[in-house]
PDB file of N, CA and C in Angstrom:
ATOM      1  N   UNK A   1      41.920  21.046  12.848  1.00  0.00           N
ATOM      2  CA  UNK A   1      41.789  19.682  12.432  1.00  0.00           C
ATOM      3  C   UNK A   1      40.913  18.897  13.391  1.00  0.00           C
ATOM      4  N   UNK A   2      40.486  17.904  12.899  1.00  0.00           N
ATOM      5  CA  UNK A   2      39.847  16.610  14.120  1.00  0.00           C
ATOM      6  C   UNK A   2      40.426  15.439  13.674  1.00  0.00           C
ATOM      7  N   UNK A   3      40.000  14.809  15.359  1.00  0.00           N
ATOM      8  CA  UNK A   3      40.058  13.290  14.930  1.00  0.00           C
ATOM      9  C   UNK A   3      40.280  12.498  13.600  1.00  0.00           C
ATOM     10  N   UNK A   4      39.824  11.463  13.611  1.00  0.00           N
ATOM     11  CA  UNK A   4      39.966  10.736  12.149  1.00  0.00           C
ATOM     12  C   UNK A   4      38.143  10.632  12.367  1.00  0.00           C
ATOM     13  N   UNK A   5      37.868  10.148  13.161  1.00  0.00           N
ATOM     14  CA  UNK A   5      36.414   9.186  13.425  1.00  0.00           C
ATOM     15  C   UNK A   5      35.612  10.326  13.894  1.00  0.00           C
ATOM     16  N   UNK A   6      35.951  11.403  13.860  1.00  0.00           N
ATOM     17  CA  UNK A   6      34.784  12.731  14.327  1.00  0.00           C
ATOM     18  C   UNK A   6      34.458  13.031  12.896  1.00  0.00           C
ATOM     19  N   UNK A   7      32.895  13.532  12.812  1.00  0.00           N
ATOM     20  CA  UNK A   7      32.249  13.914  11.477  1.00  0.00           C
ATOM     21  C   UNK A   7      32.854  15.512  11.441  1.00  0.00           C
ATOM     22  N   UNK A   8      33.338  15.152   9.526  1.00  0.00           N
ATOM     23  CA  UNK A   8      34.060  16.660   8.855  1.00  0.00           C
ATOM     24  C   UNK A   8      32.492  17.532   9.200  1.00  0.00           C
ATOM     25  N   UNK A   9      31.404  17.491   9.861  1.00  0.00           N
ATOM     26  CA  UNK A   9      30.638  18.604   9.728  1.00  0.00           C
ATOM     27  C   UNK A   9      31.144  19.238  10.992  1.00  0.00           C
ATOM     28  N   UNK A  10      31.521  18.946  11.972  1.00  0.00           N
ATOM     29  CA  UNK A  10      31.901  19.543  13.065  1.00  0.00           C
ATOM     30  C   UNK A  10      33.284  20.659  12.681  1.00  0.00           C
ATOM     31  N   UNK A  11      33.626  20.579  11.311  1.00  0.00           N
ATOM     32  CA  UNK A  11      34.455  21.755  11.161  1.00  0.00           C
ATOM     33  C   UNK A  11      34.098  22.725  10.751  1.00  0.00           C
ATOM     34  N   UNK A  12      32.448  23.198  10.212  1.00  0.00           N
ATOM     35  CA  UNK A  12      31.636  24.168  10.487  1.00  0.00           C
ATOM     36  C   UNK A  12      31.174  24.921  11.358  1.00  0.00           C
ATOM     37  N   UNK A  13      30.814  26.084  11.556  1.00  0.00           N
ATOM     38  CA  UNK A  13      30.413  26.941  12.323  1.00  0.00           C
ATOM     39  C   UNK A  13      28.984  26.504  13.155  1.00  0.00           C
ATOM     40  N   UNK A  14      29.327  26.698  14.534  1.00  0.00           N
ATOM     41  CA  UNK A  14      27.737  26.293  15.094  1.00  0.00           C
ATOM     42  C   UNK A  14      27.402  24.835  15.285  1.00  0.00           C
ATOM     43  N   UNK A  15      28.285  24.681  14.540  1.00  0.00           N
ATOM     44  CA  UNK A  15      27.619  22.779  14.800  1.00  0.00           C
ATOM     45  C   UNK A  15      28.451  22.128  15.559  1.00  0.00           C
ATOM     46  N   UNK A  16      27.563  21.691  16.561  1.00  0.00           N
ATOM     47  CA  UNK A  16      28.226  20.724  17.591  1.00  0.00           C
ATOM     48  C   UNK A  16      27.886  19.245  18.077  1.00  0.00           C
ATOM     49  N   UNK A  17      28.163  18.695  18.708  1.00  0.00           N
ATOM     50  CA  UNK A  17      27.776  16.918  18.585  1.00  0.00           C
ATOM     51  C   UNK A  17      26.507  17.144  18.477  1.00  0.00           C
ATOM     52  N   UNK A  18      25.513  17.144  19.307  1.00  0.00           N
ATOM     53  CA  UNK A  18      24.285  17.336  19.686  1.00  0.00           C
ATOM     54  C   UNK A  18      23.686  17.575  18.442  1.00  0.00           C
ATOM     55  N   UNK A  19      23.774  18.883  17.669  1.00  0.00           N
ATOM     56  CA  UNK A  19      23.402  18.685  16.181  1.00  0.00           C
ATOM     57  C   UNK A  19      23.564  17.514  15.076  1.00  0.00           C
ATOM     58  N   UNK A  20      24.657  17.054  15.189  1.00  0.00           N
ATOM     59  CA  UNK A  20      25.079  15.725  14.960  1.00  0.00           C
ATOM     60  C   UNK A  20      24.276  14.287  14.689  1.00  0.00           C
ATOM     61  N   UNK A  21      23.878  14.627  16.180  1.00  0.00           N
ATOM     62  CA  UNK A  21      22.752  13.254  16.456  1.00  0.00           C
ATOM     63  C   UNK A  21      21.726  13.280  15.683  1.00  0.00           C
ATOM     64  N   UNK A  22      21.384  14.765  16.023  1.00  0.00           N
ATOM     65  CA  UNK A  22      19.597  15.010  15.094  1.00  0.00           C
ATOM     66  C   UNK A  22      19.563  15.027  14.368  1.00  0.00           C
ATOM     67  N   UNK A  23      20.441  15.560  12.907  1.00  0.00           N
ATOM     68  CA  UNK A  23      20.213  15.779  11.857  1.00  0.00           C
ATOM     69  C   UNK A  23      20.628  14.037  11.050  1.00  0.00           C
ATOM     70  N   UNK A  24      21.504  13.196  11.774  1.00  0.00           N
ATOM     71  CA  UNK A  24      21.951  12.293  11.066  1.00  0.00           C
ATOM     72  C   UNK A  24      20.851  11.246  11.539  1.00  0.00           C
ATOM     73  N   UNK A  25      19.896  11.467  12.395  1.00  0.00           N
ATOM     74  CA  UNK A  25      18.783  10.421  12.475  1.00  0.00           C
ATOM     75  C   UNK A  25      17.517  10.843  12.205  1.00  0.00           C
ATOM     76  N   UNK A  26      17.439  12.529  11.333  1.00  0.00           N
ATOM     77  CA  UNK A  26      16.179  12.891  11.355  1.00  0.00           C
ATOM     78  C   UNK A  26      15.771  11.935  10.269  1.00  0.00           C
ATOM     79  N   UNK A  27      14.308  11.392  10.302  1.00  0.00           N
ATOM     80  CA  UNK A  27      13.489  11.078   8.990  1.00  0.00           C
ATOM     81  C   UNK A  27      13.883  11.050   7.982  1.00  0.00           C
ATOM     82  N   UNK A  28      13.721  12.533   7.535  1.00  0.00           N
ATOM     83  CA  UNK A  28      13.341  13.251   6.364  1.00  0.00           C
ATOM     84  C   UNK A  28      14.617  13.272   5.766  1.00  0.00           C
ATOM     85  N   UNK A  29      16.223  13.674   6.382  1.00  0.00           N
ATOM     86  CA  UNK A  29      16.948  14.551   5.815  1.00  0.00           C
ATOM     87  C   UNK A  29      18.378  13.382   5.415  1.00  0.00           C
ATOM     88  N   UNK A  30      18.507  12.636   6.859  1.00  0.00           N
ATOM     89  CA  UNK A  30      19.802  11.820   7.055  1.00  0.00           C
ATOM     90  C   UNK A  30      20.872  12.997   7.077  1.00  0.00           C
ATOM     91  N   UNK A  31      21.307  13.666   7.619  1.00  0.00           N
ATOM     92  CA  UNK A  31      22.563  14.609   6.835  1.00  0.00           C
ATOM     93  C   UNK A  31      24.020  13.790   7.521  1.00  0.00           C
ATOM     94  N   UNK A  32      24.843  13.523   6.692  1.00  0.00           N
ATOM     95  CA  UNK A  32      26.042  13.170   6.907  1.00  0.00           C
ATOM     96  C   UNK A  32      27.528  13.287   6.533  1.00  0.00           C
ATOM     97  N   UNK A  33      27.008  13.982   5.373  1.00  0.00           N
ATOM     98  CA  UNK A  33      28.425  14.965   5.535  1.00  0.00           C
ATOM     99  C   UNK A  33      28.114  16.547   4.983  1.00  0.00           C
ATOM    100  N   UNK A  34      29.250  16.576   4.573  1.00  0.00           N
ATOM    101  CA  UNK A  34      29.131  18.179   4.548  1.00  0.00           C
ATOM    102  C   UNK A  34      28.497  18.362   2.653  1.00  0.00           C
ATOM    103  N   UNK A  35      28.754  17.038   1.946  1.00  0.00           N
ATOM    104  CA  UNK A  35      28.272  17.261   0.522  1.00  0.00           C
ATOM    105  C   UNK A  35      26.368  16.787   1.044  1.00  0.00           C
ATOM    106  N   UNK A  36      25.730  16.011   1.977  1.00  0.00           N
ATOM    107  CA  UNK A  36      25.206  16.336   2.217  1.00  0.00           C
ATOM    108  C   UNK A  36      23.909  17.487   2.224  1.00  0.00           C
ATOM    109  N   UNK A  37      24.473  18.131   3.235  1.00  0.00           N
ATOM    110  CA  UNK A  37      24.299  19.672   4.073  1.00  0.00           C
ATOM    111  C   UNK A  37      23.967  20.504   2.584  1.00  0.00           C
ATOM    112  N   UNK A  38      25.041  20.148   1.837  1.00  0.00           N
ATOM    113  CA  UNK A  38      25.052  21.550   0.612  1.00  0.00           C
ATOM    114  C   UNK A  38      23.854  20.879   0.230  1.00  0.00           C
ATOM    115  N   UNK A  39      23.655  19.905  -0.532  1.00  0.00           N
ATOM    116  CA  UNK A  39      22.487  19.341  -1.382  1.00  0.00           C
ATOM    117  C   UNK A  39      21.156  19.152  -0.833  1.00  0.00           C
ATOM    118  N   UNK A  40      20.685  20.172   0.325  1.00  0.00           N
ATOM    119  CA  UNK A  40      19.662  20.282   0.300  1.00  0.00           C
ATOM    120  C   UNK A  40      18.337  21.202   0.074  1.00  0.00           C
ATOM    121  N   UNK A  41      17.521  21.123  -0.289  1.00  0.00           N
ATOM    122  CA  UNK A  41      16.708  22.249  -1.047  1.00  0.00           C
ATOM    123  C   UNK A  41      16.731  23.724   0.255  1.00  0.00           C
ATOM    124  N   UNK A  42      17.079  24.590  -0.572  1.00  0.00           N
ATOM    125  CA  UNK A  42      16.833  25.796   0.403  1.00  0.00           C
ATOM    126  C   UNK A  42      15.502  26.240   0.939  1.00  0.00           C
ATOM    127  N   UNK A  43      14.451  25.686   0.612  1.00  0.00           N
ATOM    128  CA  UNK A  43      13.056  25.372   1.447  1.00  0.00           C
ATOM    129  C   UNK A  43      13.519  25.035   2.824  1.00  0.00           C
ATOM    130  N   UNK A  44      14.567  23.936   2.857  1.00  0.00           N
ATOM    131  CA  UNK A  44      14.181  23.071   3.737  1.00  0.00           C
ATOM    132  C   UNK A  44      15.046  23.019   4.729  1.00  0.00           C
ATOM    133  N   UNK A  45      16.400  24.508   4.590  1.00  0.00           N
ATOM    134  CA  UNK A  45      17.290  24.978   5.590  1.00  0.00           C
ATOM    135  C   UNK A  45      15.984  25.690   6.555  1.00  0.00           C
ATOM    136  N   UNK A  46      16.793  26.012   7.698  1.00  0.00           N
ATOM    137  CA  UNK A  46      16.575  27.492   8.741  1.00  0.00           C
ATOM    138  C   UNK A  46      17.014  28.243   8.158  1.00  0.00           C
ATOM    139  N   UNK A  47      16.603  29.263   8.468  1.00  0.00           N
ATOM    140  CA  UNK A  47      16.695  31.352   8.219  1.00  0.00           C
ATOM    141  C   UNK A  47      17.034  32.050   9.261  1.00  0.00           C
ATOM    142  N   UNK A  48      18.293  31.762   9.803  1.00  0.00           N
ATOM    143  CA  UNK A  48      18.501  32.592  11.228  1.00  0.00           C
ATOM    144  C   UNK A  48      19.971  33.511  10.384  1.00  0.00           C
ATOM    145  N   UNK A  49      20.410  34.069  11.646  1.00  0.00           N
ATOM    146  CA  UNK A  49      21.968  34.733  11.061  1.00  0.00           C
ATOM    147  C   UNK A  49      22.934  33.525  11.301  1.00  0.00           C
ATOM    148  N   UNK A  50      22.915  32.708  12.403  1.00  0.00           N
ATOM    149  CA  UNK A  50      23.831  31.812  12.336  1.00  0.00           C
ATOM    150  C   UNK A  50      23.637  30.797  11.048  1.00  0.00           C
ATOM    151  N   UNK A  51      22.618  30.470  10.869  1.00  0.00           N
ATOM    152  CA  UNK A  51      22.102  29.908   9.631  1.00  0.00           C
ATOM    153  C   UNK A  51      23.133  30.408   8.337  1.00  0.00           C
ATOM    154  N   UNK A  52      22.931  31.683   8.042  1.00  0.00           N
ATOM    155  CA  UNK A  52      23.526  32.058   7.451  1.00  0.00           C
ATOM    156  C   UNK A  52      24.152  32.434   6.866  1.00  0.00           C
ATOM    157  N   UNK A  53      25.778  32.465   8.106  1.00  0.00           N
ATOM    158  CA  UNK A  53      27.256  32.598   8.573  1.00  0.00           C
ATOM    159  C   UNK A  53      27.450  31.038   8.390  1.00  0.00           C
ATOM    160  N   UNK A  54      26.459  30.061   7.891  1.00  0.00           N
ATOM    161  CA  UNK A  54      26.989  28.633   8.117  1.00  0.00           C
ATOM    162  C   UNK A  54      26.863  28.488   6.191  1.00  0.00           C
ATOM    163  N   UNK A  55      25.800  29.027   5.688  1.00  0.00           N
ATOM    164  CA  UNK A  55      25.957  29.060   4.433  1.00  0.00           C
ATOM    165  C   UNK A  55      26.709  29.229   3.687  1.00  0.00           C
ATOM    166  N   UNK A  56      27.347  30.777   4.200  1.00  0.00           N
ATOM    167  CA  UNK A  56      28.507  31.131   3.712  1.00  0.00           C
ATOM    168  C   UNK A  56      29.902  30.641   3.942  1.00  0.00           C
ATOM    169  N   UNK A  57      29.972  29.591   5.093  1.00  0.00           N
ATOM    170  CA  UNK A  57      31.059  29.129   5.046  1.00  0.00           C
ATOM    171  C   UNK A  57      31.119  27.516   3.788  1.00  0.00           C
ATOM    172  N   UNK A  58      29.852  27.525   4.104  1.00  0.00           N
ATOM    173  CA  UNK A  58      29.976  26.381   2.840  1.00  0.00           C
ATOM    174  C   UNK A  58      29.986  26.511   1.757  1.00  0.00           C
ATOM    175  N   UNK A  59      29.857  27.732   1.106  1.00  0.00           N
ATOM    176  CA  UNK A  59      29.999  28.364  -0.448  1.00  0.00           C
ATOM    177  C   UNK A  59      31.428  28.425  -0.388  1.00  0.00           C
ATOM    178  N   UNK A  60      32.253  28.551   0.328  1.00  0.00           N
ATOM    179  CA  UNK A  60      33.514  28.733   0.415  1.00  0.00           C
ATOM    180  C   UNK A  60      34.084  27.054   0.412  1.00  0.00           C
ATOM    181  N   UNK A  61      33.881  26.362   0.120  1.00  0.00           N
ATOM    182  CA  UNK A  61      34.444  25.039   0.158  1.00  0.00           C
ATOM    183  C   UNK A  61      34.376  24.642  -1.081  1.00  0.00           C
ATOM    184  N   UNK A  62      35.743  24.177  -1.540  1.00  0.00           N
ATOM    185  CA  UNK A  62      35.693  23.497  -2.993  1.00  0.00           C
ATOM    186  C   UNK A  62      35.246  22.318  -2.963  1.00  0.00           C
ATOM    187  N   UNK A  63      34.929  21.936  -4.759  1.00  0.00           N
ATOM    188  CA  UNK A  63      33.789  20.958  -4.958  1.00  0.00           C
ATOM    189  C   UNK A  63      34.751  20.228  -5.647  1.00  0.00           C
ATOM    190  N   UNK A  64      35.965  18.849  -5.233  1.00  0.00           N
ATOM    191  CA  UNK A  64      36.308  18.213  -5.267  1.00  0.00           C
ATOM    192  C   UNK A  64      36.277  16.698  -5.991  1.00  0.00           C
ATOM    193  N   UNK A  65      36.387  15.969  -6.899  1.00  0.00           N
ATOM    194  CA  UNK A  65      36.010  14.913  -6.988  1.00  0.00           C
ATOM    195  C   UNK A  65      37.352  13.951  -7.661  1.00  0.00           C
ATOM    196  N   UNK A  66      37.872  13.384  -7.098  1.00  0.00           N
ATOM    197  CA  UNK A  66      38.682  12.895  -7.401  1.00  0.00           C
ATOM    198  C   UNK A  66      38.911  11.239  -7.194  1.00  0.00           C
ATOM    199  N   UNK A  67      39.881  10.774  -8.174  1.00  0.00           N
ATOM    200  CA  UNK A  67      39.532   9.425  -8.898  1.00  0.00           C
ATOM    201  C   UNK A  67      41.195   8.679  -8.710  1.00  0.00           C
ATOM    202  N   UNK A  68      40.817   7.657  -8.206  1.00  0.00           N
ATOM    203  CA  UNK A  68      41.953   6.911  -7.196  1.00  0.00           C
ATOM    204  C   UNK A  68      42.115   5.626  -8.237  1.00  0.00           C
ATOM    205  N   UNK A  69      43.444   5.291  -8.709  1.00  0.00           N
ATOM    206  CA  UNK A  69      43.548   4.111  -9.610  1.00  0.00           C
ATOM    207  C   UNK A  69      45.038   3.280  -8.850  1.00  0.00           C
ATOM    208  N   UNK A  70      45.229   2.560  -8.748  1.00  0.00           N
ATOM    209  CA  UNK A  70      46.108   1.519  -8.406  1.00  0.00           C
ATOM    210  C   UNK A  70      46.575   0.809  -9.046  1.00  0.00           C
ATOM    211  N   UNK A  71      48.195   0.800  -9.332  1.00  0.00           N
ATOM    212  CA  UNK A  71      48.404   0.096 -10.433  1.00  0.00           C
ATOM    213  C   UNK A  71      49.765  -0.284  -9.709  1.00  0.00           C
ATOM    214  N   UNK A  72      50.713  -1.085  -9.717  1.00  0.00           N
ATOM    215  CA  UNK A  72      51.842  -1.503 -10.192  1.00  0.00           C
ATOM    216  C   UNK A  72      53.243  -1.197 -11.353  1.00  0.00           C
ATOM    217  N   UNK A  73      54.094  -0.544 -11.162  1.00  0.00           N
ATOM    218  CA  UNK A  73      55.007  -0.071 -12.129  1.00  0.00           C
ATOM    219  C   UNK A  73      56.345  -0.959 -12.188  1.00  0.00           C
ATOM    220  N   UNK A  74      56.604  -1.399 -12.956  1.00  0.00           N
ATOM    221  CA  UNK A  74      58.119  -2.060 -13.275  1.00  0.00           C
ATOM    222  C   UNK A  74      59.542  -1.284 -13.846  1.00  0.00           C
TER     223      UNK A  74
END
């Protein structure tokens, strides 16, 4: 687990603050979370093995979307 206020990408493989900084102020990319990370063109990843042990941990993550209503019951 982490913090509350630490970024869910740091519960990936390989990534550590320092990555953090760069990718969430690069130019081009902004990356900030982990839906992010997935949605970007595979052009425009790295090709290493760690690269790739990081892919696969993100194919392994369910694709979630869920819908929050507030109501009052008597």
């Amino acid at each position: 687990g982490l913090q509350q206020f630490k970024s869910p990408l740091l519960q990936l493989p390989f990534i550590e603050e320092d990555h953090l900084r760069r990718v969430s102020n690069h130019k081009k990319f902004k990356i900030k979370s982990i839906r992010d990370l997935v949605s970007m063109k595979e052009s425009d990843r790295r090709e290493d093995n760690s690269y790739e042990e990081l892919l696969a941990v993100l194919g392994s993550f369910p694709h979630i979307n869920m819908e929050i209503k507030t109501q009052v019951l008597d």
